[in-house]
Protein backbone atom coordinates (compact mmCIF):
# COMPACT_ATOMS: atom_id res chain seq x y z
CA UNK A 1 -45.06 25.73 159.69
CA UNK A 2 -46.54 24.94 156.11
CA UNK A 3 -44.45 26.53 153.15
CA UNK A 4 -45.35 29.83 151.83
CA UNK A 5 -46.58 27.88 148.49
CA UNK A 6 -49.09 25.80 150.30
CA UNK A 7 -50.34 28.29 152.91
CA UNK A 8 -51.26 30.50 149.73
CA UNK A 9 -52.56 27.76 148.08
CA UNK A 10 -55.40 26.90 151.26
CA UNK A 11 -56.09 30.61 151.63
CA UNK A 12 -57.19 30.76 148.21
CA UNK A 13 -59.03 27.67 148.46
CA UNK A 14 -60.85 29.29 151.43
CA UNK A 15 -62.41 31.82 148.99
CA UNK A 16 -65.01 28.90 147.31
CA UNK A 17 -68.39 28.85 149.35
CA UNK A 18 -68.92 26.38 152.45
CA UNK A 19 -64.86 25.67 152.03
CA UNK A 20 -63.04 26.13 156.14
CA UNK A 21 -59.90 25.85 156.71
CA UNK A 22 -59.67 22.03 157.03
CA UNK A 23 -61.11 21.30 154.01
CA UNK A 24 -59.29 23.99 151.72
CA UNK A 25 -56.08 21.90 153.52
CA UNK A 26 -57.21 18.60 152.72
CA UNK A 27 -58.04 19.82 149.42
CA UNK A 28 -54.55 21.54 149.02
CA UNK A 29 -52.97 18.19 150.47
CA UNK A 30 -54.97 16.30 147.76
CA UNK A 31 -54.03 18.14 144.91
CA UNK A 32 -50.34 18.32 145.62
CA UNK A 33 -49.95 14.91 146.76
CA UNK A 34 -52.41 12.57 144.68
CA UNK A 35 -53.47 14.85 141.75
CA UNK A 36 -51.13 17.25 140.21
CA UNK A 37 -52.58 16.51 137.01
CA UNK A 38 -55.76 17.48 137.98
CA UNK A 39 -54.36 20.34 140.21
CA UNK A 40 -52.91 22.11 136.85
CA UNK A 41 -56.65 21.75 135.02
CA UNK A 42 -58.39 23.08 138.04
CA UNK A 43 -55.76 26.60 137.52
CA UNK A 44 -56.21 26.26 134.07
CA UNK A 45 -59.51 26.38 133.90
CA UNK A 46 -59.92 29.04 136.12
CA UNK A 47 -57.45 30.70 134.42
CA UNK A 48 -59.25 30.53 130.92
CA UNK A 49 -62.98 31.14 132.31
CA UNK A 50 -61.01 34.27 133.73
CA UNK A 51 -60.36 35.56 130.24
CA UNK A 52 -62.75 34.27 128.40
CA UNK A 53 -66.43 34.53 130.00
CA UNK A 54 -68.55 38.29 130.59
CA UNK A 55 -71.71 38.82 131.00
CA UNK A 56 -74.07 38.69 128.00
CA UNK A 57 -75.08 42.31 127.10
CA UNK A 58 -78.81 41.28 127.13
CA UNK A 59 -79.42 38.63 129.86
CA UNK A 60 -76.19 39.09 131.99
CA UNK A 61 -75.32 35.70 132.21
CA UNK A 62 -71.81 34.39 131.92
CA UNK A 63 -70.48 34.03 128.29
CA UNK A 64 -67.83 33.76 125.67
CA UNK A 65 -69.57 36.20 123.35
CA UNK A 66 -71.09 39.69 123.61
CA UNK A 67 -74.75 37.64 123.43
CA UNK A 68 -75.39 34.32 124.55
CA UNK A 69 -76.17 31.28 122.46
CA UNK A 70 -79.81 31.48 124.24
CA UNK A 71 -80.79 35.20 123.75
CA UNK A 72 -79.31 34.60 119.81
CA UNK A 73 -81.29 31.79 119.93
CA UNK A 74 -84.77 32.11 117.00
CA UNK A 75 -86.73 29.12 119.23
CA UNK A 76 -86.98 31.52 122.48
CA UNK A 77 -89.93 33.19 123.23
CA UNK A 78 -88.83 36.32 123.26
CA UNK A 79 -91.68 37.83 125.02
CA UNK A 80 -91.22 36.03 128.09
CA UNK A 81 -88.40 37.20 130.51
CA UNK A 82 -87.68 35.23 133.32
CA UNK A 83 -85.94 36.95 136.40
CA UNK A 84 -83.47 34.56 138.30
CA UNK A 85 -81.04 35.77 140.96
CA UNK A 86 -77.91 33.65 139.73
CA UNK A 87 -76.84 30.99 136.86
CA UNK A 88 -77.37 28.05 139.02
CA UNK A 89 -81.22 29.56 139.22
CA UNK A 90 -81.03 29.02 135.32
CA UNK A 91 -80.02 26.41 135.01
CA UNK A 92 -82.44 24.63 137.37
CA UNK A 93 -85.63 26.31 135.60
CA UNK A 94 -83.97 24.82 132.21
CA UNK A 95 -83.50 21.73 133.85
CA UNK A 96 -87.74 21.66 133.44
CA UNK A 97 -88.14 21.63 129.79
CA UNK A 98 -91.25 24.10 130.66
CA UNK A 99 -89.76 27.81 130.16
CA UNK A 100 -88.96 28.84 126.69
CA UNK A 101 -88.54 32.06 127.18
CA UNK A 102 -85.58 34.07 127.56
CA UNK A 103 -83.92 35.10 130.76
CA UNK A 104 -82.26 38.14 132.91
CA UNK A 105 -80.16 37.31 135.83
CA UNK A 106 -79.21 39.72 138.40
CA UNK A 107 -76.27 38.22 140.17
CA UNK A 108 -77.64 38.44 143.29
CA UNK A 109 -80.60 40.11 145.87
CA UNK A 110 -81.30 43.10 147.59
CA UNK A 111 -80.05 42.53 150.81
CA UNK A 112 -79.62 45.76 152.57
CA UNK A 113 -77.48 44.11 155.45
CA UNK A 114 -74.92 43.10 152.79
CA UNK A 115 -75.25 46.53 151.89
CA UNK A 116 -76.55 45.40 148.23
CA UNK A 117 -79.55 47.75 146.86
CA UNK A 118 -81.06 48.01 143.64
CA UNK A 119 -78.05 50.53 142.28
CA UNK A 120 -75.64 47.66 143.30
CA UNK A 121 -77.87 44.77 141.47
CA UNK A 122 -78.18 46.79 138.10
CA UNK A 123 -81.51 47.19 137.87
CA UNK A 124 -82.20 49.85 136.09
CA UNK A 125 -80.44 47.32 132.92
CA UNK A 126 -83.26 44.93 133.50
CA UNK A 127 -85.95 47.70 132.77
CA UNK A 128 -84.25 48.82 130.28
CA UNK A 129 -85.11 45.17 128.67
CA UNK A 130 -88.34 44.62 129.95
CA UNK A 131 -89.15 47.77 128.62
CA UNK A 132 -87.60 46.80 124.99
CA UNK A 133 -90.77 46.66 123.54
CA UNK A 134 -90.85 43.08 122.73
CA UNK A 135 -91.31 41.83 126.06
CA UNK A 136 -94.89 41.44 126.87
CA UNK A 137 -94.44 39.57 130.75
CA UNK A 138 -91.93 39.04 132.97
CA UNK A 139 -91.82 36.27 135.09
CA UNK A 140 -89.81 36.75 138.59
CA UNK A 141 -88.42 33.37 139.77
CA UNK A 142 -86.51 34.85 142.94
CA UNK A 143 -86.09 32.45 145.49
CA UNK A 144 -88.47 32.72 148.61
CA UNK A 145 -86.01 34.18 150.77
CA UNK A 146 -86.69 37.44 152.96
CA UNK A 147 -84.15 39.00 150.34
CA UNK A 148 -86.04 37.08 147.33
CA UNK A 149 -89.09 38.15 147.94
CA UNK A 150 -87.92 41.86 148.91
CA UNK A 151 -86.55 41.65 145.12
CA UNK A 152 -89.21 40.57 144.07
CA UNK A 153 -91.17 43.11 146.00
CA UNK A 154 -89.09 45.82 144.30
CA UNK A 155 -89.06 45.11 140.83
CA UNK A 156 -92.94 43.98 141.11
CA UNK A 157 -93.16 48.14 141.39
CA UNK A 158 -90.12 49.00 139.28
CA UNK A 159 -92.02 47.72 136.32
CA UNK A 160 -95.59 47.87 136.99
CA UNK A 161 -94.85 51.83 136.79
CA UNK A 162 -93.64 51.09 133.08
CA UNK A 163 -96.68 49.31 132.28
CA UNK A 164 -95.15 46.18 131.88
CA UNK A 165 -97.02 42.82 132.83
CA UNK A 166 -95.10 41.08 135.63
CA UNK A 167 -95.77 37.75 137.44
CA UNK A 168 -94.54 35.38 139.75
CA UNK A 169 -93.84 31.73 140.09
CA UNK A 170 -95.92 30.04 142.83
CA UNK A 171 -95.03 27.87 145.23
CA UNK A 172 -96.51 25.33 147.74
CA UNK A 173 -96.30 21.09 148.33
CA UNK A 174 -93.45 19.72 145.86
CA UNK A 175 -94.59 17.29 143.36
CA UNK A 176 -94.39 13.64 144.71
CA UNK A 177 -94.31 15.02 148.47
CA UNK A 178 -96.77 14.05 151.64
CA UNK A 179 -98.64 16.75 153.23
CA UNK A 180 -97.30 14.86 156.53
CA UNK A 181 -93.75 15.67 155.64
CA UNK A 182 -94.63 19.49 154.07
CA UNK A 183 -93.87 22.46 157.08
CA UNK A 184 -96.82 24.65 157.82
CA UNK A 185 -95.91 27.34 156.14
CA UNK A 186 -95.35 26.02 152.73
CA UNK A 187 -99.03 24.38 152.86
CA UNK A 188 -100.42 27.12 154.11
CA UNK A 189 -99.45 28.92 150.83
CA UNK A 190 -100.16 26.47 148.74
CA UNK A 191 -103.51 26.53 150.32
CA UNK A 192 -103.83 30.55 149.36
CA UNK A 193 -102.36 30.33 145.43
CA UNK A 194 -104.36 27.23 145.08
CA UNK A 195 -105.89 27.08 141.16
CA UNK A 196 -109.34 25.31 139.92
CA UNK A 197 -109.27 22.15 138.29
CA UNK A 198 -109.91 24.02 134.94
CA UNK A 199 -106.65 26.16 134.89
CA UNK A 200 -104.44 22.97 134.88
């Protein structure tokens, strides 16, 4: 029988995504036993994000101020709005030096089995930006999930309504890949939002 302390300690660890049981125990083991310096960072860290971060009031990311460094920022395109469904999403279309727009994240999908709608995601915030007047397209970078694209889907016709310009990012055979190695279903949609050599 482990000690109160450390069974509370794995249960909590159990909380972070892909974590089961045996690894929020090894974890737990490591911390207490090889890294108790480390250990008191981790909780202090978590501790201070805690506090400190909210969502920016304009683009919902996390933040340590009421608006983000990027939506504050006078090099953003402001009349580009990318929609992304978490952080990690923006951070990987940063990560391409080919966006300089600005950004809305929802936190999430419609996904009607997790009993999250559009009520639950927010939305009606994001069309209250898009709709800002300064925003001429926005760009929805979903992933290609059932729930992505039914996201997608939904705010496609959320905003069309308003008159605002919306698009969406394509997708097809990855840069550097074989076609041998590339699933059917990927090339087959590469083959349908294929472009002329004169739009590159």
């Amino acid at each position: 029988m482990n000690p109160a302390g450390l069974e509370s300690l794995i249960e909590a660890l159990r909380c972070l995504p892909g974590v089961g049981p045996k690894s929020a125990q090894r974890m737990a083991y490591h911390l207490l036993q090889r890294d108790r310096v480390g250990a008191r960072r981790l909780g202090d860290a978590i501790q201070h994000a805690l506090i400190c971060l909210r969502h920016c009031r304009r683009c919902n990311t996390f933040a340590e101020d009421e608006i983000c460094e990027r939506c504050s920022s006078s090099r953003r395109d402001a009349s580009l709005l990318c929609v992304v469904e978490t952080p990690v999403d923006l951070n990987m279309m940063e990560q391409t030096h080919a966006y300089q727009g600005l950004y809305y994240v929802l936190m999430g999908r419609i996904s009607p089995l997790d009993g999250i709608g559009p009520r639950e995601l927010g939305l009606e915030r994001l069309l209250e930006r898009a709709s800002d007047g300064v925003v001429r397209e926005v760009i929805l970078a979903t992933n290609f999930t059932n729930e992505g694209e039914a996201t997608a889907h939904y705010i496609t016709a959320m905003l069309k309504a308003r008159g605002v310009a919306v698009s969406r990012i394509a997708r097809g055979v990855p840069v550097g890949g074989e076609l041998e190695y590339v699933d059917s279903g990927t090339l087959a949609q590469a083959l349908r939002e294929r472009r002329g050599r004169n739009e590159d």
